[in-house]
Protein backbone atom coordinates (compact mmCIF):
# COMPACT_ATOMS: atom_id res chain seq x y z
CA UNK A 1 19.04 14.39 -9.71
CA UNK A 2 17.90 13.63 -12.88
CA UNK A 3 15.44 10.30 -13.66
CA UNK A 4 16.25 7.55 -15.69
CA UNK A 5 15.80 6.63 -19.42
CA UNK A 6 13.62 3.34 -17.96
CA UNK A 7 11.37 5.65 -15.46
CA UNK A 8 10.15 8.36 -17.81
CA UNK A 9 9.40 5.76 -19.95
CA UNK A 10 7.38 3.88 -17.82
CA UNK A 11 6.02 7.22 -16.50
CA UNK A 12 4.96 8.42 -19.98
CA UNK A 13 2.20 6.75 -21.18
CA UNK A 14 0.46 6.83 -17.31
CA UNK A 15 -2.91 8.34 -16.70
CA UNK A 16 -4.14 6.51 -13.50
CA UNK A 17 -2.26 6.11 -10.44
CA UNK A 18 -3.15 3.49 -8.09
CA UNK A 19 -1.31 4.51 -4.66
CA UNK A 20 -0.38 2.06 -1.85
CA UNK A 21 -1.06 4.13 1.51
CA UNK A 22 1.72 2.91 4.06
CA UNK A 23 4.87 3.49 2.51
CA UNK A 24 4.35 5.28 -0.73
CA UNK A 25 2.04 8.18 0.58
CA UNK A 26 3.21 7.93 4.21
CA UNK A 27 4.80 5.89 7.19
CA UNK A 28 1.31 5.22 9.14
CA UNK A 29 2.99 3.20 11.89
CA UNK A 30 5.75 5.96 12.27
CA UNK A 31 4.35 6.96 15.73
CA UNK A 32 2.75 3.87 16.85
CA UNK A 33 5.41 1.25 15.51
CA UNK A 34 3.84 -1.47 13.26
CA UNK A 35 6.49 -4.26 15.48
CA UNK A 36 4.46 -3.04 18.15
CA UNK A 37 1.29 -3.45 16.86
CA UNK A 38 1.72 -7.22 15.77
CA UNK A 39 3.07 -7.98 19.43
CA UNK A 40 -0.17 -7.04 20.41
CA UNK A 41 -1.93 -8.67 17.27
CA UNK A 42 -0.28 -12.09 18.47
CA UNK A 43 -1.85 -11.25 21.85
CA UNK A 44 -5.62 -10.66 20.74
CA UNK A 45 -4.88 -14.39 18.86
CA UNK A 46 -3.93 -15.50 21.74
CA UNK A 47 -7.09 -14.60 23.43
CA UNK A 48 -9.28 -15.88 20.63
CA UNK A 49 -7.07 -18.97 21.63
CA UNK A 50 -5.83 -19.19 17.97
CA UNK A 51 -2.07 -18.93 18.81
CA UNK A 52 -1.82 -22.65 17.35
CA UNK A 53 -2.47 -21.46 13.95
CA UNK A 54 1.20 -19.20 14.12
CA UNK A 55 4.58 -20.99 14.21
CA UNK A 56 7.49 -18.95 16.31
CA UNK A 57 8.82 -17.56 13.59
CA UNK A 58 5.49 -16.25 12.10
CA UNK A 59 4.69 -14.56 16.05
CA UNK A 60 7.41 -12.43 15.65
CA UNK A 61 6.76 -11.02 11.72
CA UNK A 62 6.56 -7.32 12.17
CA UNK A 63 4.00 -6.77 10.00
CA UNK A 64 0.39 -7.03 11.32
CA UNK A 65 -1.53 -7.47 7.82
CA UNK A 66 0.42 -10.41 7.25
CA UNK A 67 -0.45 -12.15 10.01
CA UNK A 68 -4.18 -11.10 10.00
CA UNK A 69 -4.17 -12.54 6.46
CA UNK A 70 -2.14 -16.00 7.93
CA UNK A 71 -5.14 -16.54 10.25
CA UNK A 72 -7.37 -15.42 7.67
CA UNK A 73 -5.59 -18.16 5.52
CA UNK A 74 -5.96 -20.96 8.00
CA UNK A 75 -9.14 -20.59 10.44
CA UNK A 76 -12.47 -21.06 9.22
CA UNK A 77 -14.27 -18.40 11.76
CA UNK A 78 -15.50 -16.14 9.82
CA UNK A 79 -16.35 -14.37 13.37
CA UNK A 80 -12.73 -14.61 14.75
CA UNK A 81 -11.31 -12.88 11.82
CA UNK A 82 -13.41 -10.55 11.58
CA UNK A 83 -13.04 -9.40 15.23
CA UNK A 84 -9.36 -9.36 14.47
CA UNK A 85 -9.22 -6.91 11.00
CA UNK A 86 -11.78 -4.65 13.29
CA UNK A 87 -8.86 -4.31 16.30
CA UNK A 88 -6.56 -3.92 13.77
CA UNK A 89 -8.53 -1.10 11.99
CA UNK A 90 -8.77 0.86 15.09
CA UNK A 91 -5.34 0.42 15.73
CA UNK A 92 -4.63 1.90 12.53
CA UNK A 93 -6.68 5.18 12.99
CA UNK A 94 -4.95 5.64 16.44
CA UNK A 95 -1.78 5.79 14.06
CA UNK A 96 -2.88 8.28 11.91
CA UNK A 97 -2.28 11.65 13.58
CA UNK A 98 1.30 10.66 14.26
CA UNK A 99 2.06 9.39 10.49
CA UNK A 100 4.76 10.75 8.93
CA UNK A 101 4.21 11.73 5.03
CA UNK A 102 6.72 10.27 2.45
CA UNK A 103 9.43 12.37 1.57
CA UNK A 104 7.91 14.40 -1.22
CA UNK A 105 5.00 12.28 -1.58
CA UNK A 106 2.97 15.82 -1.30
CA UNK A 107 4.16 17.97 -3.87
CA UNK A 108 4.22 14.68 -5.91
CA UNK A 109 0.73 13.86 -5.46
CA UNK A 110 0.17 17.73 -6.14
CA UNK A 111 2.19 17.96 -9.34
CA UNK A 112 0.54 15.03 -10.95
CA UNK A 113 -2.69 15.80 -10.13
CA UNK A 114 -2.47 19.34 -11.86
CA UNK A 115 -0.43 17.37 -15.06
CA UNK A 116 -3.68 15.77 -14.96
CA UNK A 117 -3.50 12.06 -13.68
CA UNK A 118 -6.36 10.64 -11.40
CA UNK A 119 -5.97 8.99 -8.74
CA UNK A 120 -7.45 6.12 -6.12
CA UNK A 121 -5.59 4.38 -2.69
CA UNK A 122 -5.60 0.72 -2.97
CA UNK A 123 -4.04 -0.57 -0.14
CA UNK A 124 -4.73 -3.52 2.55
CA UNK A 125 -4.84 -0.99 5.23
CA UNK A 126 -8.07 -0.03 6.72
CA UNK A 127 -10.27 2.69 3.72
CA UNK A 128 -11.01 4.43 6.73
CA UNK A 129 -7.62 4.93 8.14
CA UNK A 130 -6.63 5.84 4.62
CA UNK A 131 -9.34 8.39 4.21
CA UNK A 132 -8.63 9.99 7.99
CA UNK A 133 -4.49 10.35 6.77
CA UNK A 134 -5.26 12.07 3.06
CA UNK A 135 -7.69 14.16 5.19
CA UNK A 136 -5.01 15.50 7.49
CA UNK A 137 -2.94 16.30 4.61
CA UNK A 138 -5.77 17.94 2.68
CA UNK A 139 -5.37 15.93 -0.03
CA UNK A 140 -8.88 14.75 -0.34
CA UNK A 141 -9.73 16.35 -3.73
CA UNK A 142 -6.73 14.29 -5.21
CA UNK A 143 -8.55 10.92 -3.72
CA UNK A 144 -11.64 10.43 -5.17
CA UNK A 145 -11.72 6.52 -4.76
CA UNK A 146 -10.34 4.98 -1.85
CA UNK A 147 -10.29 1.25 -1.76
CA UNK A 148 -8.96 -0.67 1.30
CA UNK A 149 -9.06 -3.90 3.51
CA UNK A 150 -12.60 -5.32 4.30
CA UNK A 151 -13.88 -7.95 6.53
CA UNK A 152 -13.13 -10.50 3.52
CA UNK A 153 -9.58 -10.58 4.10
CA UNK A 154 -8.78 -13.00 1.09
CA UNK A 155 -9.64 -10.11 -1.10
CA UNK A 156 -6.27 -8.39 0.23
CA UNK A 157 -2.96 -8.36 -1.93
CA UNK A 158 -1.88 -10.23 -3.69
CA UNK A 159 -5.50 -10.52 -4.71
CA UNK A 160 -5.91 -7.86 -7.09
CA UNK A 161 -9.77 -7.00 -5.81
CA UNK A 162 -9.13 -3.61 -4.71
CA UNK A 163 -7.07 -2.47 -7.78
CA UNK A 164 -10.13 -3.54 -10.24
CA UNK A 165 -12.76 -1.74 -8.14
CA UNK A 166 -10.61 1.13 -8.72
CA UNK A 167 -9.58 1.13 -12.46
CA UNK A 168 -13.22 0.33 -12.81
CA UNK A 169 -14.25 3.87 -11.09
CA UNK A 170 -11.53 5.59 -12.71
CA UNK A 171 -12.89 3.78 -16.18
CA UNK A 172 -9.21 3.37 -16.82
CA UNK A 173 -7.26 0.75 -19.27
CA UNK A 174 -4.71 -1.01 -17.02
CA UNK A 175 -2.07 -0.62 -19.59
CA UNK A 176 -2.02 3.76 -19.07
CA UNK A 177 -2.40 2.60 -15.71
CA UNK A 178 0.81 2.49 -12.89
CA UNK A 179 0.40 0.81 -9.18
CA UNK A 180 2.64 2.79 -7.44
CA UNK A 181 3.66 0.49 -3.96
CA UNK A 182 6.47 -1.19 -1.93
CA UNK A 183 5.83 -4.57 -1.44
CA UNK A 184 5.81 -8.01 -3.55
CA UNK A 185 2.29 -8.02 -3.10
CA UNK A 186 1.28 -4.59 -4.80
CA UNK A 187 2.99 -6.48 -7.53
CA UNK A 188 1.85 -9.50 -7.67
CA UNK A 189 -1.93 -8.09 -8.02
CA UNK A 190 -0.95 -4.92 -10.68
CA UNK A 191 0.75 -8.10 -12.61
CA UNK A 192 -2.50 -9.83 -12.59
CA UNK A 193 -4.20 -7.04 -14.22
CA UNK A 194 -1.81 -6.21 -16.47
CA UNK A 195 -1.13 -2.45 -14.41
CA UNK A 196 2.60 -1.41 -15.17
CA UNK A 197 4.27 -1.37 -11.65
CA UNK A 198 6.60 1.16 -9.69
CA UNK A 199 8.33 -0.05 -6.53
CA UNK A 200 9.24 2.22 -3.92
CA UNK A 201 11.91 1.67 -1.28
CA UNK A 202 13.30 3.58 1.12
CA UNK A 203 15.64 1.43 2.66
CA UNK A 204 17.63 -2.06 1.07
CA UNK A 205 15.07 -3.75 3.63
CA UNK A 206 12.51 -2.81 1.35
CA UNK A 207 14.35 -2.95 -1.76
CA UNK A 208 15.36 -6.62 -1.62
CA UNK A 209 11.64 -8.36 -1.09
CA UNK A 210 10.76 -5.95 -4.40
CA UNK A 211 13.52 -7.53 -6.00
CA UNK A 212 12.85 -10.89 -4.57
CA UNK A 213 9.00 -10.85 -6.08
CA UNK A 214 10.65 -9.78 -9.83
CA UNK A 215 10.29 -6.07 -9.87
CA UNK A 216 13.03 -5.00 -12.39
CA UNK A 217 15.57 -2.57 -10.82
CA UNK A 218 15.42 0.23 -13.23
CA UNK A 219 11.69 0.55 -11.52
CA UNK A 220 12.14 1.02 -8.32
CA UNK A 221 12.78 4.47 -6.79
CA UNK A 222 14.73 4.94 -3.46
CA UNK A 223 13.35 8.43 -3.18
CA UNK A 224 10.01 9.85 -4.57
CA UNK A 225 12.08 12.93 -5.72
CA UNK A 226 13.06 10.49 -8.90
CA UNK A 227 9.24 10.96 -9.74
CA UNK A 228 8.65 13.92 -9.33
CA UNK A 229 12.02 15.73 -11.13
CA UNK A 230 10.62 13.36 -14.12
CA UNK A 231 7.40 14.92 -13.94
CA UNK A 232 8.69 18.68 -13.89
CA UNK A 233 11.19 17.90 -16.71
CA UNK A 234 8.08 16.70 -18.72
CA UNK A 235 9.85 13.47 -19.11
């Protein structure tokens, strides 16, 4: 495999990496699927008696941020949403000892970090269920900063709050910068900051809503190995 002309361009200039967790560094839900976990994210809504805020078709997303952030979006209880992102958290740190790393998301983490980059997680999942997966990989010297989801769930992506906090600890210029994620919203946010972007995506599910959101296709990896053979070949 060799990379591409466009990647070790974009790759060159980069000295920070801001990481999504789920899906660039692993597959938290892998064990405890994330479907799963919104059917029973609909349910605690239900109990709150908030079910009225979801249509049908928004009960059945599969992906629990998105509809903490749609109650977030439409409820004014501060106290309800709140009681929600704190279920969800501990859902997520049940997940962790049954994620499943990235394909070579490891030695790629590893290689870059002795080439020199620094890194932070900025991701909408939980810090702490961030902090408890790098952990389990012993990765925690390559994480300094890890910036997640708080109570304040506007501040999630697309909002770009956790990616400042970040290039602000690293003291880094966004432009030798890269957001490395797999979803519209990592892009939307690293756009707002001027961050250079790289989309991951395993599958063509996860390839078209990259596309969708304007991420150009020349940077957007299928496979982390395209990374990480750049890296070794000193780009």
């Amino acid at each position: 495999m060799t990379a591409s002309k466009a990647l070790r361009e974009l790759l060159a200039p980069v000295r920070y990496v801001l990481w999504d967790l789920d899906g660039p560094i692993c597959r938290l839900f892998a064990g405890l699927p994330a479907n799963g976990v919104a059917r029973e994210l609909v349910k605690e809504i239900e109990r709150l008696g908030l079910d009225g805020l979801l249509d049908e078709e928004e009960r059945s997303d599969p992906d629990p941020q998105a509809l903490l952030h749609l109650v977030d979006q439409r409820h004014p209880d501060r106290a309800a949403t709140v009681r929600l992102e704190r279920w969800l958290t501990e859902q997520e740190l049940t997940a962790v000892p049954r994620a499943l790393p990235t394909p070579y998301a490891d030695p790629l983490i590893r290689t870059w970090s002795a080439l020199g980059a620094r890194f932070a997680i900025t991701t909408n999942n939980s810090a702490r269920a961030a902090a408890a997966y790098i952990e389990t990989r012993q990765l925690m010297g390559c994480f300094p900063y890890i910036y997640g989801r708080t109570e304040d769930l506007a501040r999630m992506k697309p909002d770009p709050h956790c990616l400042s906090r970040a290039l602000e600890a690293l003291a880094a210029q966004p432009s030798r910068a890269l957001m490395l994620g797999d979803a519209g919203t990592d892009y939307q946010a690293a756009r707002q900051l001027g961050v250079p972007f790289l989309g991951y995506a395993r599958n063509q599910a996860k390839l078209d809503p990259l596309l969708q959101a304007g991420v150009p296709r020349a940077h957007i990896v299928t496979s982390l190995e395209e990374v990480l053979v750049a890296l070794r070949s000193g780009l």
